[in-house]
N, C-alpha and C. Protein backbone atom coordinates (compact mmCIF):
# COMPACT_ATOMS: atom_id res chain seq x y z
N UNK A 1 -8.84 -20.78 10.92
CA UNK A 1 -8.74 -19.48 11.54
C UNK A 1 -7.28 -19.03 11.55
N UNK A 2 -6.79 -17.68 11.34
CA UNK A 2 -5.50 -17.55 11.42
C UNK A 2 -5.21 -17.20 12.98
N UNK A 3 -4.03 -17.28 12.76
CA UNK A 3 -2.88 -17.24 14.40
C UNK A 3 -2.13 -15.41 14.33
N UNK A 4 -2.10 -15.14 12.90
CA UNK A 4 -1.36 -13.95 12.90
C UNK A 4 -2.14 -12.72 12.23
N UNK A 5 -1.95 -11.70 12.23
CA UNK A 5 -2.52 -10.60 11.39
C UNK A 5 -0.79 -9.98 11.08
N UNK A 6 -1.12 -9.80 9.99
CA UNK A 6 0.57 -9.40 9.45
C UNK A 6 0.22 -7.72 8.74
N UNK A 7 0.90 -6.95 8.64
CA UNK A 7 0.65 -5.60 8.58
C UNK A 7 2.15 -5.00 8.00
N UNK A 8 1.74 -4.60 6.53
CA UNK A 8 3.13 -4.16 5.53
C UNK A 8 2.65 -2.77 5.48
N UNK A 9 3.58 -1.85 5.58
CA UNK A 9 3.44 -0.46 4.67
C UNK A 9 5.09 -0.21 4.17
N UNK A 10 5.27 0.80 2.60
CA UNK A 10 5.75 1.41 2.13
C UNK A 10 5.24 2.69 2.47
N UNK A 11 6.04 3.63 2.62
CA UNK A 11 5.51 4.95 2.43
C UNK A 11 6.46 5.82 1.69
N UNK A 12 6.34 6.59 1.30
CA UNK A 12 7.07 7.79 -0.02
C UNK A 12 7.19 8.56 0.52
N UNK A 13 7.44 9.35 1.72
CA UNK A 13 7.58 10.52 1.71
C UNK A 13 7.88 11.89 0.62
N UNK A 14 7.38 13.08 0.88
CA UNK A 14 8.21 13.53 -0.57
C UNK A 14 9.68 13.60 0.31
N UNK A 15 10.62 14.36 -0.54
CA UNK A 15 11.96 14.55 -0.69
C UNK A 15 12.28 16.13 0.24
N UNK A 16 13.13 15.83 0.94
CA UNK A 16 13.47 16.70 2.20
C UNK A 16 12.69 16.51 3.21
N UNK A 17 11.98 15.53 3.95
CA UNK A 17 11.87 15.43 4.92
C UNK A 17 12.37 14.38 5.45
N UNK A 18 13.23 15.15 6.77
CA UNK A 18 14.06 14.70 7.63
C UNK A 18 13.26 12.85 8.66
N UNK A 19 13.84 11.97 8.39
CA UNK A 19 12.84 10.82 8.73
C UNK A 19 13.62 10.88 9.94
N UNK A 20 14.11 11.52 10.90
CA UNK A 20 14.72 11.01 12.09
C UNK A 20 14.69 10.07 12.99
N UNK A 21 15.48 8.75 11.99
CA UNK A 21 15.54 7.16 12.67
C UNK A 21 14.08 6.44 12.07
N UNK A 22 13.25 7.48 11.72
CA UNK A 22 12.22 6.75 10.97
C UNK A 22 12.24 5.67 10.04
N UNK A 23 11.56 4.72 9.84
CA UNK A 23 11.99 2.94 8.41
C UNK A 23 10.54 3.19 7.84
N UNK A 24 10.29 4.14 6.59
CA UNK A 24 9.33 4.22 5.97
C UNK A 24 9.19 2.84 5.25
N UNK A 25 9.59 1.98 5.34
CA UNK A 25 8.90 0.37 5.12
C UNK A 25 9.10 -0.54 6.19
N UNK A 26 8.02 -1.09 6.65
CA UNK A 26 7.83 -2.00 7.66
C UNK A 26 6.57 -3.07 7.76
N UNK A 27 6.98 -4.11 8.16
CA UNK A 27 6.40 -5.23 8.67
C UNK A 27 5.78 -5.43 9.99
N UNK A 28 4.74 -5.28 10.49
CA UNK A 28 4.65 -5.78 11.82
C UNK A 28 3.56 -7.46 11.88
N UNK A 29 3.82 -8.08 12.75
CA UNK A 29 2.80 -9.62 13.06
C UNK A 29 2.52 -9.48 14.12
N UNK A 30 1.33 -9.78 14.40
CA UNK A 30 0.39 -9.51 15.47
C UNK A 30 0.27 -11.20 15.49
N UNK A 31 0.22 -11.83 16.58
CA UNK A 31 -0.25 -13.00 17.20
C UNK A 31 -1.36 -13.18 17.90
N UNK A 32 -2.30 -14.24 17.17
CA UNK A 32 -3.52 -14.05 17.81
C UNK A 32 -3.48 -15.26 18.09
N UNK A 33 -3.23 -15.15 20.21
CA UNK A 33 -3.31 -16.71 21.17
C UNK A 33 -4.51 -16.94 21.58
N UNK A 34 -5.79 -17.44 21.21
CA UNK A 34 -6.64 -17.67 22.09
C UNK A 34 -6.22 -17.89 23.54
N UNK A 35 -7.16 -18.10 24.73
CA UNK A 35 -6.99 -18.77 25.81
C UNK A 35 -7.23 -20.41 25.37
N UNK A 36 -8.86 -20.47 24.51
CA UNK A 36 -9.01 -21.91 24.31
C UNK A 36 -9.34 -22.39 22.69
N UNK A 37 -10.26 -23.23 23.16
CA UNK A 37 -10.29 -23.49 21.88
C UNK A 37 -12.01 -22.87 20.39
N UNK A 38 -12.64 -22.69 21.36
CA UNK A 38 -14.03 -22.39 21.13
C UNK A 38 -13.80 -20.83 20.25
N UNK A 39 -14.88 -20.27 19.33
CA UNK A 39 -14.82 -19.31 18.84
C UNK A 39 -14.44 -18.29 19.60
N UNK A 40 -15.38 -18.09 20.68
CA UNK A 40 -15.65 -16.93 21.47
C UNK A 40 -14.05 -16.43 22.21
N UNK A 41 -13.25 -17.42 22.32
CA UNK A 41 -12.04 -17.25 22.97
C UNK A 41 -10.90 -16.63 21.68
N UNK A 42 -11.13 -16.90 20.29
CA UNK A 42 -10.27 -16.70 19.05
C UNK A 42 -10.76 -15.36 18.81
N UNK A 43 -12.13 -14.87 19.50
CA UNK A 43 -12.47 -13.97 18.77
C UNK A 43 -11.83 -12.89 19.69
N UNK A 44 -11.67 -13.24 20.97
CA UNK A 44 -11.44 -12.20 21.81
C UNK A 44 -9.93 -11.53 21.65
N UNK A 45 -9.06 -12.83 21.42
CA UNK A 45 -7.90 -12.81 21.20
C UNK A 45 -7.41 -11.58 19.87
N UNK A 46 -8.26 -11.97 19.04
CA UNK A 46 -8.21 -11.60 18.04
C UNK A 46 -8.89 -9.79 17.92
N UNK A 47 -9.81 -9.42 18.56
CA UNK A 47 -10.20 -8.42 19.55
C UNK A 47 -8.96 -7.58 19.64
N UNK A 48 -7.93 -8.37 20.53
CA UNK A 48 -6.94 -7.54 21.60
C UNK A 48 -6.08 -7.52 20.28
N UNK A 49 -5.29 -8.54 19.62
CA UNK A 49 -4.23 -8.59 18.76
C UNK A 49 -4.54 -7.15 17.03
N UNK A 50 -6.27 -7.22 17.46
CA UNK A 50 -5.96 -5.83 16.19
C UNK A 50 -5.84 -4.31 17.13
N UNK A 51 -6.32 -4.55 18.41
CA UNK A 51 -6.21 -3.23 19.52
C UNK A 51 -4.79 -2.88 19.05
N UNK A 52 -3.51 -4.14 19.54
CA UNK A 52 -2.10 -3.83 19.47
C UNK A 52 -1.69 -3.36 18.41
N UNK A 53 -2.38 -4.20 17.26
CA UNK A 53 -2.01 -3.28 15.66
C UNK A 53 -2.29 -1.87 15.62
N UNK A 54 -3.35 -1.73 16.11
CA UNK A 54 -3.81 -0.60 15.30
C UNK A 54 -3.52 1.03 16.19
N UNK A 55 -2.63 0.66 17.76
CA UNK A 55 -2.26 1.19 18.50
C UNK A 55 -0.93 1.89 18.20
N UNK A 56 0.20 0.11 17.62
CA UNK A 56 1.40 0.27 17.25
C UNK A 56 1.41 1.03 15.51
N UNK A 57 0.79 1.08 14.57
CA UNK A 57 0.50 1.31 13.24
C UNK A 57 0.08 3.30 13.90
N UNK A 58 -1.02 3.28 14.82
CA UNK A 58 -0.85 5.04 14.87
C UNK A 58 -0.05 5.70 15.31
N UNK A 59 1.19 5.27 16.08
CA UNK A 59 2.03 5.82 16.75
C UNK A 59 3.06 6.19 15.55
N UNK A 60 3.50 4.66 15.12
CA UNK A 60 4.61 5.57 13.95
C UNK A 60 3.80 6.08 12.77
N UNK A 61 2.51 5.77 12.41
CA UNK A 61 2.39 6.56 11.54
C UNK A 61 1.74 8.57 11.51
N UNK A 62 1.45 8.16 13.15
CA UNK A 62 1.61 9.94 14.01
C UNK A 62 2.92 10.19 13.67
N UNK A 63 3.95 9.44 13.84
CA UNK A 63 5.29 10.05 14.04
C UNK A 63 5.94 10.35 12.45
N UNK A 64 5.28 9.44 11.72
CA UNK A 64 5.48 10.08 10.00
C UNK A 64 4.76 11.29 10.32
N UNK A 65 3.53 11.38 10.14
CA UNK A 65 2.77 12.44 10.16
C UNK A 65 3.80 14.40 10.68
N UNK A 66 3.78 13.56 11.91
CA UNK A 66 4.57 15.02 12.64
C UNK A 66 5.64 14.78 11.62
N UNK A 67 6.79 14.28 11.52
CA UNK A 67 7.62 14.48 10.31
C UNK A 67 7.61 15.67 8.91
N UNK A 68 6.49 15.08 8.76
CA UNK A 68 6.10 15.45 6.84
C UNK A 68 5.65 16.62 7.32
N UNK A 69 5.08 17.26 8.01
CA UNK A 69 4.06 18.34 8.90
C UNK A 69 3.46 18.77 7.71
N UNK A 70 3.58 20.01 7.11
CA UNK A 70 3.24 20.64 6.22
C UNK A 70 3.44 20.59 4.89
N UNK A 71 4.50 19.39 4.63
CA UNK A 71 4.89 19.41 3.06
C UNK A 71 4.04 18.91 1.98
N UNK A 72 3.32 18.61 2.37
CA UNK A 72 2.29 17.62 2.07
C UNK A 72 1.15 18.70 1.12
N UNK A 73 1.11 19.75 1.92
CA UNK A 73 0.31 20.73 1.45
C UNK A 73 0.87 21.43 -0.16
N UNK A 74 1.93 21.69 -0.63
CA UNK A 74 2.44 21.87 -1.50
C UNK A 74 1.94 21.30 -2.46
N UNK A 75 2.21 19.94 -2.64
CA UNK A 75 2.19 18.92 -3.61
C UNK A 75 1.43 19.10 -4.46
N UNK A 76 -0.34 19.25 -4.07
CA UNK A 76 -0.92 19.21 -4.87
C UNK A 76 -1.44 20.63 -4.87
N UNK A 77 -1.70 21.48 -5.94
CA UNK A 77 -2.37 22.74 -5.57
C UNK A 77 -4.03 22.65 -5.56
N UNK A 78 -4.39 23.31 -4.97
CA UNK A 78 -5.84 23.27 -3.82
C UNK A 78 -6.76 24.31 -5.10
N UNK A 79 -8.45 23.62 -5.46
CA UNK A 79 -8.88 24.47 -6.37
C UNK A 79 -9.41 26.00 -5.23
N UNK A 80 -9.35 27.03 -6.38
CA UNK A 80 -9.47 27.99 -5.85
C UNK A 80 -11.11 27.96 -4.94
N UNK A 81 -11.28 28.47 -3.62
CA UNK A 81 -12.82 28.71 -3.33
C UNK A 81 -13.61 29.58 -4.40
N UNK A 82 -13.55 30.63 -4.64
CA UNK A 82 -14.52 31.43 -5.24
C UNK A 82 -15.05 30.70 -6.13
N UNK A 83 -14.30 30.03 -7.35
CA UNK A 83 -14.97 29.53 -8.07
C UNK A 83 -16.55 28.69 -8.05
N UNK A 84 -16.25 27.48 -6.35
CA UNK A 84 -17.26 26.92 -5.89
C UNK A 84 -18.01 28.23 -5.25
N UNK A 85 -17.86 29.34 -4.93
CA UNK A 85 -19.00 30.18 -4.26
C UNK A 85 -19.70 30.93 -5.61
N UNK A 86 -18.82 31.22 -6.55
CA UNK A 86 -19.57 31.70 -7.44
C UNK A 86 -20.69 30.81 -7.99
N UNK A 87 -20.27 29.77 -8.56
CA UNK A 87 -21.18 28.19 -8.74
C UNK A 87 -22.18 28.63 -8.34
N UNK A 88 -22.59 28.68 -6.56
CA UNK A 88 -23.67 28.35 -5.79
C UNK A 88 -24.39 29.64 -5.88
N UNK A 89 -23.78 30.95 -6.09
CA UNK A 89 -24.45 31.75 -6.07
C UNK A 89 -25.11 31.98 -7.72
N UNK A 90 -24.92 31.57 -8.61
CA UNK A 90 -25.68 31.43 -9.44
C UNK A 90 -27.03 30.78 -9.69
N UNK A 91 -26.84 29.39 -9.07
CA UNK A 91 -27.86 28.72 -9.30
C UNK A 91 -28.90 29.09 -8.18
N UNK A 92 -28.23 29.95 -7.00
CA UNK A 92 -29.39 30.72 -6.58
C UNK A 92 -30.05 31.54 -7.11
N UNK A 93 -29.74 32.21 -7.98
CA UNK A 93 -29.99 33.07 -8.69
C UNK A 93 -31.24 33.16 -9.93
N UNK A 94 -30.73 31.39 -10.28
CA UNK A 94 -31.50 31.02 -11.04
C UNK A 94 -33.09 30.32 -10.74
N UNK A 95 -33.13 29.89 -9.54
CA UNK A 95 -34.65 29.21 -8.78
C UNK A 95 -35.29 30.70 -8.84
C-alpha cells in the first residue's frame, strides 16, 4: 500500500499573463498515516490525504484560472453557430 500520493503539474500559460508570485510547475506529497494497521484505517487515511490534495490542487489552480481570465478564449477560434443551426434545420426539413 503506498504512504504518499505525489501530485506534478506543468502548466503553459499563454504569453502575457501576469503569474503574480504564481510557480506554474509544482510538486505537491500528500502523506497517507493510517491510525492502524488494518485496511479500513489506510483507507480512511487515504480518504482525508486525497480531500487535502484535491483542496490544495483547486486553490492554486483557481488562482491560475483567475490569472489567465479570458485569454484563453482567443487561442482557439470558436466554430461559427449558424452553421450547426442551419445543419438542424435542414434535416428537419427533410423527415
Amino acid at each position: 500500500m503506498s504512504k504518499n500520493i505525489v501530485i506534478t503539474y506543468d502548466l503553459h500559460p499563454p504569453s502575457g499573463v501576469e503569474a503574480n508570485g504564481l510557480s506554474s510547475s509544482k510538486t505537491h506529497e500528500f502523506t497517507v498515516t493510517p491510525e492502524g494497521t488494518g485496511a479500513s484505517q489506510y483507507y480512511d487515511a487515504l480518504r482525508q490525504s486525497v480531500v487535502q490534495a484535491k483542496a490544495t490542487l483547486g486553490e492554486e489552480l483557481s488562482a491560475w484560472k483567475d490569472a489567465v481570465g479570458t485569454t484563453e478564449l482567443t487561442k482557439e477560434p470558436k466554430k461559427p453557430k449558424e452553421e450547426d443551426e442551419d445543419e438542424d434545420e435542414e434535416d428537419e426539413t427533410n423527415e
